[in-house]
N, C-alpha and C. Protein backbone atom coordinates (compact mmCIF):
# COMPACT_ATOMS: atom_id res chain seq x y z
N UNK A 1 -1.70 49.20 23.45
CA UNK A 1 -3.13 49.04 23.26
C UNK A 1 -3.38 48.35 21.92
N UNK A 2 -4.16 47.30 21.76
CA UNK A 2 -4.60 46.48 20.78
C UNK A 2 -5.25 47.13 19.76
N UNK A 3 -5.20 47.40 18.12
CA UNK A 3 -5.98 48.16 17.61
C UNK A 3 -6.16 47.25 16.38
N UNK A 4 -7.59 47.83 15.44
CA UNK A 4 -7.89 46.77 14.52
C UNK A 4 -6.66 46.97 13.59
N UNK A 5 -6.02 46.26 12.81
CA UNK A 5 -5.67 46.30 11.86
C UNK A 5 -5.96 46.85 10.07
N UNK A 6 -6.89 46.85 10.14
CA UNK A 6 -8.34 47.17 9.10
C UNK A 6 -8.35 48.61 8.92
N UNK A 7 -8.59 49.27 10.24
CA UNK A 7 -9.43 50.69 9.95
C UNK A 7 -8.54 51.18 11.51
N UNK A 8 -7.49 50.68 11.98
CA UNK A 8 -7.06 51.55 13.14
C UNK A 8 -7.34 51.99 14.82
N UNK A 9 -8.68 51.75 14.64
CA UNK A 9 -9.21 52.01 15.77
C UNK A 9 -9.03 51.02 17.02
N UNK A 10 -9.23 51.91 17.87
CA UNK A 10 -8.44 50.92 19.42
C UNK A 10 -9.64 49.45 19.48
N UNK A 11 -9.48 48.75 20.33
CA UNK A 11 -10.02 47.39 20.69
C UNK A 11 -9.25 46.85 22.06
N UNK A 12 -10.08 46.43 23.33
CA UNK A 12 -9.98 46.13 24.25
C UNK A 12 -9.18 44.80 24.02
N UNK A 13 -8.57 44.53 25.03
CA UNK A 13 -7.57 43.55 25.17
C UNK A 13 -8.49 41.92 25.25
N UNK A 14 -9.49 42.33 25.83
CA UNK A 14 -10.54 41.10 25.52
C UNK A 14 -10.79 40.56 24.00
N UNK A 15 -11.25 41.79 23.66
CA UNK A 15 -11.67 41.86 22.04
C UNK A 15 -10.52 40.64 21.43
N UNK A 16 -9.53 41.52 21.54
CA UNK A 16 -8.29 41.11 20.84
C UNK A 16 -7.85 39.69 21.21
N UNK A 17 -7.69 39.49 22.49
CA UNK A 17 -8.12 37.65 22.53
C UNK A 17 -8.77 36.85 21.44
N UNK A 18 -9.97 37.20 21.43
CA UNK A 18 -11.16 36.57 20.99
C UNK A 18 -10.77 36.45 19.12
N UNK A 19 -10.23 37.74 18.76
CA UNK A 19 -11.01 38.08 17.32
C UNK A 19 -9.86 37.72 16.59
N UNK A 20 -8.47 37.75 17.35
CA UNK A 20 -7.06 38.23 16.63
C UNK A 20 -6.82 36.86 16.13
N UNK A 21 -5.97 37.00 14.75
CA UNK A 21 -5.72 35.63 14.24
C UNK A 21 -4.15 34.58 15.10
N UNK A 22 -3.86 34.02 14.21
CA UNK A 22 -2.52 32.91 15.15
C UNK A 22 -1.60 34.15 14.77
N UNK A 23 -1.37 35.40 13.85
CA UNK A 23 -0.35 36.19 14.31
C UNK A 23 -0.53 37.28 14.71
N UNK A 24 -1.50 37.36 15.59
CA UNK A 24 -2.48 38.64 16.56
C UNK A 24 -2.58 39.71 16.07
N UNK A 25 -2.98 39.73 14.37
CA UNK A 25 -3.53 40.65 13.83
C UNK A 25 -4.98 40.47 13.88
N UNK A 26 -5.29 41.76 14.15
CA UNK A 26 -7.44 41.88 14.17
C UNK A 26 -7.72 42.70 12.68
N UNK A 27 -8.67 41.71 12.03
CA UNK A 27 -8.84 41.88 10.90
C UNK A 27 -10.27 43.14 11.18
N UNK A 28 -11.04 43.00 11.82
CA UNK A 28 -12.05 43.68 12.03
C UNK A 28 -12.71 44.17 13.40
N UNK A 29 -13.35 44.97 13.69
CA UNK A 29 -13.46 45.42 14.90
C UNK A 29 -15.60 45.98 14.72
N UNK A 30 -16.10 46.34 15.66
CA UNK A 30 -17.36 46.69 15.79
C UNK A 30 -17.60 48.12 14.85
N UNK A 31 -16.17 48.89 14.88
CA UNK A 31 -16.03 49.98 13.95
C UNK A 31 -16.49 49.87 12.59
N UNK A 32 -15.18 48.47 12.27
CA UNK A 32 -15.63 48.57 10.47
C UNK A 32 -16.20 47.34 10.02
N UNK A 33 -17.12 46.53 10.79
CA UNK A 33 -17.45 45.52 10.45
C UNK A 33 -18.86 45.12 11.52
N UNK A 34 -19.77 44.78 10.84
CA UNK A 34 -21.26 44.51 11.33
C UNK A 34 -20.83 43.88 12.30
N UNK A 35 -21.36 43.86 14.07
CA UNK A 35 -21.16 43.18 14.93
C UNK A 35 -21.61 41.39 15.10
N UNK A 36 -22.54 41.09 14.26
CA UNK A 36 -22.76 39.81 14.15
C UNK A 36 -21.99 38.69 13.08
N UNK A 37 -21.47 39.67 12.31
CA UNK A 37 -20.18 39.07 10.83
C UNK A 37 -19.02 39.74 11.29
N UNK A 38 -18.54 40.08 12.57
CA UNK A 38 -17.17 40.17 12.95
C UNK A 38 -16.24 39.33 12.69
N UNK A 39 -16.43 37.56 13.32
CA UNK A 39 -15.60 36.80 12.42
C UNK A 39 -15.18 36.27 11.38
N UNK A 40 -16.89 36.11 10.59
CA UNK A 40 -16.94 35.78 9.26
C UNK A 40 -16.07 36.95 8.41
N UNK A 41 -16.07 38.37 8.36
CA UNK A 41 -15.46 39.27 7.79
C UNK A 41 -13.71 39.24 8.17
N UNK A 42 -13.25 39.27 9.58
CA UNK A 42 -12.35 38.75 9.70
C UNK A 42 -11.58 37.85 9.31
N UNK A 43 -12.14 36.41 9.33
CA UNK A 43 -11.70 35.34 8.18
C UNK A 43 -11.60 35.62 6.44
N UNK A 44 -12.40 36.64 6.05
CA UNK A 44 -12.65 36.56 4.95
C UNK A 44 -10.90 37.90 4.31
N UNK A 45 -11.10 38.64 5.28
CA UNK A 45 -9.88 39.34 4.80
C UNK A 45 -8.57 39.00 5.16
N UNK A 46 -8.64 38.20 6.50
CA UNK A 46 -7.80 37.16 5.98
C UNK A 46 -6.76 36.17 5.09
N UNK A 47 -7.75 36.06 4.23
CA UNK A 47 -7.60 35.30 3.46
C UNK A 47 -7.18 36.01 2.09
N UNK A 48 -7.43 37.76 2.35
CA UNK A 48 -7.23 38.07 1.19
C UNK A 48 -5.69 38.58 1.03
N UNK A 49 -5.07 38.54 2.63
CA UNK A 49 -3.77 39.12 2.75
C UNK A 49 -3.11 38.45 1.87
């Protein structure tokens, strides 16, 4: 099962398509990150790895 990377929590296999980066880590999920800045926050921590 796909889970955020961030904060742990599970995420649907759809989700994880969509959100996961080129090494199918999910930086953020609806849990720990505002649903409309899901990617923007994603990219942003990212970047901080």
């Amino acid at each position: 099962m796909p889970a955020c990377d961030h904060c742990g929590r599970h995420v649907s296999d759809r989700f994880a398509r969509v959100f996961a980066d080129a090494f199918g880590e999910i930086h953020a999920c609806p849990s720990c990150a505002p649903n409309d800045g899901i990617a923007q926050i994603a990219s942003q921590r990212a970047r901080e790895r």
